[in-house]
N, C-alpha and C. Protein backbone atom coordinates (compact mmCIF):
# COMPACT_ATOMS: atom_id res chain seq x y z
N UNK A 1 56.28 90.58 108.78
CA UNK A 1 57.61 90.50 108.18
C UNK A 1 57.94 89.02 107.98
N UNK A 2 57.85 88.73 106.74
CA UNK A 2 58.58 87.44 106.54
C UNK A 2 59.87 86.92 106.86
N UNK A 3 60.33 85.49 106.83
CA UNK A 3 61.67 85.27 107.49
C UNK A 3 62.86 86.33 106.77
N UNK A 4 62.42 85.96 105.23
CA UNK A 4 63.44 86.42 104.45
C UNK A 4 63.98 87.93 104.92
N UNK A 5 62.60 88.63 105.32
CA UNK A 5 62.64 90.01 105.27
C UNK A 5 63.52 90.48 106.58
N UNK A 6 63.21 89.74 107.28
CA UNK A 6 63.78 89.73 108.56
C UNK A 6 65.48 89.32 108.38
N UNK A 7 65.92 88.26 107.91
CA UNK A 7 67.48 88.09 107.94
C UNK A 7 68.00 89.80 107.14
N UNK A 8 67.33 90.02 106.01
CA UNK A 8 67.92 90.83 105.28
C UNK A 8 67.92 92.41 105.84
N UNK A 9 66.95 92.63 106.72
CA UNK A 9 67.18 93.86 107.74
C UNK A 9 68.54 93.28 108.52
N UNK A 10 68.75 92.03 109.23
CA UNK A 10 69.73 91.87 110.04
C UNK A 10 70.80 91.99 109.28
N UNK A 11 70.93 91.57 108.36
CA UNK A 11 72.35 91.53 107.22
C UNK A 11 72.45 92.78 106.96
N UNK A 12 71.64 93.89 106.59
CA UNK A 12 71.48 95.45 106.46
C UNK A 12 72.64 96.18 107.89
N UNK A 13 72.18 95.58 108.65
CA UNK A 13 72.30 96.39 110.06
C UNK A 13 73.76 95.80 110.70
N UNK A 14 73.95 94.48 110.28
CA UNK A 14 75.33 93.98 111.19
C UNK A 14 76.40 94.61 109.84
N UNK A 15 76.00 94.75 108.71
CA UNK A 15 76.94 95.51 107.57
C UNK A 15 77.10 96.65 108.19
N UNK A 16 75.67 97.28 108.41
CA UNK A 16 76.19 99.55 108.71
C UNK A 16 77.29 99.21 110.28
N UNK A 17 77.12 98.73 110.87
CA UNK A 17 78.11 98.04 112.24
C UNK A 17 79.48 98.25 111.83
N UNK A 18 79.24 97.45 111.12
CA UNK A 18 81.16 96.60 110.69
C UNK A 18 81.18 97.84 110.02
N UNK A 19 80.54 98.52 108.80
CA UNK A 19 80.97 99.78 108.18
C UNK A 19 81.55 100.84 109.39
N UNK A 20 80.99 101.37 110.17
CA UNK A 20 81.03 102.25 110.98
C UNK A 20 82.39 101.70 112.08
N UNK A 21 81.80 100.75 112.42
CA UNK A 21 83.58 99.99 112.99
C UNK A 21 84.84 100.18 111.77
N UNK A 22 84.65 100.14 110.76
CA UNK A 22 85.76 100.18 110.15
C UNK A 22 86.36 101.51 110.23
N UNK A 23 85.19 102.76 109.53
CA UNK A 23 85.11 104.39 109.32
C UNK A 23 85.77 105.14 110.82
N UNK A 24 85.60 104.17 112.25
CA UNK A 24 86.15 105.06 113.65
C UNK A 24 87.50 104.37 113.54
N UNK A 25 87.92 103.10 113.09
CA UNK A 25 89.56 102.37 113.20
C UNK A 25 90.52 103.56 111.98
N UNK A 26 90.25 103.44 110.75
CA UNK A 26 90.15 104.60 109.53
C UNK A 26 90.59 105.82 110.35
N UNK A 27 89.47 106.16 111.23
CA UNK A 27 89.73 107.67 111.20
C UNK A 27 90.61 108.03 112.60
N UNK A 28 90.88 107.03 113.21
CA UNK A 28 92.05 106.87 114.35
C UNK A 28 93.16 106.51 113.73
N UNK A 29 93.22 105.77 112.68
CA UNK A 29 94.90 105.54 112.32
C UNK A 29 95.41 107.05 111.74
N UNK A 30 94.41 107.64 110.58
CA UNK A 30 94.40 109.27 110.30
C UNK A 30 94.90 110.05 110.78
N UNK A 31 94.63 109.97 112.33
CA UNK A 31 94.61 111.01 113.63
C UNK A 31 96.36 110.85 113.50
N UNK A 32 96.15 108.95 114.01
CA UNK A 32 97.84 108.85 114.61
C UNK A 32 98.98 109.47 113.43
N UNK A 33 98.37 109.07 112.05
CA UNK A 33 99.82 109.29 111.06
C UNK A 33 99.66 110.91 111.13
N UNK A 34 98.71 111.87 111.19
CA UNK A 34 98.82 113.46 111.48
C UNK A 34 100.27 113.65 112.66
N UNK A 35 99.31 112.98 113.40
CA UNK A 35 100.32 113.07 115.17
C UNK A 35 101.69 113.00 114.51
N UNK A 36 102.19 111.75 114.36
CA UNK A 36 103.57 111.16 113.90
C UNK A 36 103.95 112.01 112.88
N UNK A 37 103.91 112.20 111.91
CA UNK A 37 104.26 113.35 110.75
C UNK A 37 104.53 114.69 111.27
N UNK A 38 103.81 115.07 112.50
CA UNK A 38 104.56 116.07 113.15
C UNK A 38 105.41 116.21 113.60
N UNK A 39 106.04 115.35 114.02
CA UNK A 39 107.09 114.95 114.93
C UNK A 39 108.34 114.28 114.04
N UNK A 40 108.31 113.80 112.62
CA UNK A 40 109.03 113.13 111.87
C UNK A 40 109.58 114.45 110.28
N UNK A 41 110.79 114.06 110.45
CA UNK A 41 111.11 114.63 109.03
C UNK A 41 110.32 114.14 107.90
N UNK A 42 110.17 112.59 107.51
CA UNK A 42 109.66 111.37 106.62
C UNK A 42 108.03 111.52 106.73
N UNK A 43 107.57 111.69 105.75
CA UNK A 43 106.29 111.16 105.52
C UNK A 43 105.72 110.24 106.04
N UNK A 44 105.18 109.58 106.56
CA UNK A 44 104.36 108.69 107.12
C UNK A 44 103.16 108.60 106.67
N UNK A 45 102.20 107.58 105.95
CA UNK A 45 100.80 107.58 105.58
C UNK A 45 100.32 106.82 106.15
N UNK A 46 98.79 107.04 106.40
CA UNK A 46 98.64 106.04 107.21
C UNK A 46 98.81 104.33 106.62
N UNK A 47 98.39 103.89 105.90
CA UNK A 47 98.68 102.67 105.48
C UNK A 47 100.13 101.92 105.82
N UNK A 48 101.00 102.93 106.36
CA UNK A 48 102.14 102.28 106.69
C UNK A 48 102.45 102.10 108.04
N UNK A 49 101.31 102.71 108.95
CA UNK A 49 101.24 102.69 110.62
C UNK A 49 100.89 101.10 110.64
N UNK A 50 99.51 100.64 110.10
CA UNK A 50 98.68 99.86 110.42
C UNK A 50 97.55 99.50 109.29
N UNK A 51 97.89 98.11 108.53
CA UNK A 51 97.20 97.68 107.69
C UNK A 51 96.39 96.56 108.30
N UNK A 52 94.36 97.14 107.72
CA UNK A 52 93.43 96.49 108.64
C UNK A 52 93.34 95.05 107.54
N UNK A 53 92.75 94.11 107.96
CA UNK A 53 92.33 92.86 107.13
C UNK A 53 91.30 93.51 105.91
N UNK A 54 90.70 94.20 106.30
CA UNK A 54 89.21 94.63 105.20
C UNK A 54 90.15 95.35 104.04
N UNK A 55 91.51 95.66 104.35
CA UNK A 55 91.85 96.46 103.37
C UNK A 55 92.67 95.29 102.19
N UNK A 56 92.81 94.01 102.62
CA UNK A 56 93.24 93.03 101.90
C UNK A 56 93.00 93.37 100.26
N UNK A 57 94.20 93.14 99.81
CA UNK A 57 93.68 93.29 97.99
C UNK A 57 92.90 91.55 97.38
N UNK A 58 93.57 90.53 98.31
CA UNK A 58 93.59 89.32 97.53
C UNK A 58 92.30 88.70 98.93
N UNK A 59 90.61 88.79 98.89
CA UNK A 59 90.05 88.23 99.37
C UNK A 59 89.34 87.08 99.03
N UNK A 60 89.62 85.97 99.50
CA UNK A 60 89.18 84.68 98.90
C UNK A 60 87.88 84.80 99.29
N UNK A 61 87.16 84.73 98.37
CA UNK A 61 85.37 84.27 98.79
C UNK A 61 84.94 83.42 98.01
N UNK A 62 85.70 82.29 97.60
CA UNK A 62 84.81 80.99 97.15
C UNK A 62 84.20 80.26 98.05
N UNK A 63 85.01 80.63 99.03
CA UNK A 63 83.87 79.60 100.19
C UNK A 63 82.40 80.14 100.67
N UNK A 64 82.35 81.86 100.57
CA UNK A 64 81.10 82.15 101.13
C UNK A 64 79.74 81.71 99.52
N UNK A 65 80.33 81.82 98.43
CA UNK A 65 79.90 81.81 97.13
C UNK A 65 79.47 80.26 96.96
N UNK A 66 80.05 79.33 97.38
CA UNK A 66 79.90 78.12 97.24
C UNK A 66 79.00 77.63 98.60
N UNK A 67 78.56 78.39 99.71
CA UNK A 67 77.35 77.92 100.49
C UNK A 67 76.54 79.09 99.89
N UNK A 68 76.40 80.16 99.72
CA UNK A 68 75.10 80.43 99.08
C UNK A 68 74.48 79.54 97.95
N UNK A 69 75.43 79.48 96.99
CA UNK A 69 75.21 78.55 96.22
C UNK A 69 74.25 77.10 96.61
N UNK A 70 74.82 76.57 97.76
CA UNK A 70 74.18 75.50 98.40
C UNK A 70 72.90 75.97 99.01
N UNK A 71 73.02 76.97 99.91
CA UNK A 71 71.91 77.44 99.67
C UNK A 71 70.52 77.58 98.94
N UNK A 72 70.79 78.30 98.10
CA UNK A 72 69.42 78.58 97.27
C UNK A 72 69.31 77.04 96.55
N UNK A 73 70.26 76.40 96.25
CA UNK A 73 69.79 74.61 96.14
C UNK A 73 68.86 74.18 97.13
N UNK A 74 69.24 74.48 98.21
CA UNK A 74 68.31 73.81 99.27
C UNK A 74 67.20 74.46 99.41
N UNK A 75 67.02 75.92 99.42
CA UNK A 75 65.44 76.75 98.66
C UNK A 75 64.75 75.93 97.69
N UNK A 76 65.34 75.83 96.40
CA UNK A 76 64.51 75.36 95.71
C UNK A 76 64.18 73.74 96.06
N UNK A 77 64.06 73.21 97.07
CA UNK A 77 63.64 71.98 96.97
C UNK A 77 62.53 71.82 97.59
């Protein structure tokens, strides 16, 4: 297994992580707005219990874009 091959299994695997961390936080806020809606005249969704960072509309990623960038500069040399 080459280096490359090797980071990109790790980048594979710490992604399905954070995915699956996100999918059990998701499916506990779910649970709670069910719970609460029982108990409430008012609608409740979940998005209004508890808004996570990943759900951000406005994510800045020039900074991760601008070291890859540097990156593969420093590959090709």
């Amino acid at each position: 297994m080459t280096p490359r091959e090797f980071w990109n299994a790790c980048d594979g695997h710490n992604k399905k992580k954070e995915r699956d961390y996100q999918i059990r936080w998701e499916q506990t806020r779910w649970q709670a707005a069910v719970q609460v809606n029982s108990f409430t005249k008012k609608t409740i969704h979940p998005q209004d219990l508890l808004k996570f960072p990943w759900e951000s509309e406005a994510i800045d990623r020039s900074e991760e874009i601008k070291k890859i960038k540097e990156y593969r500069k420093w590959l090709e040399q």
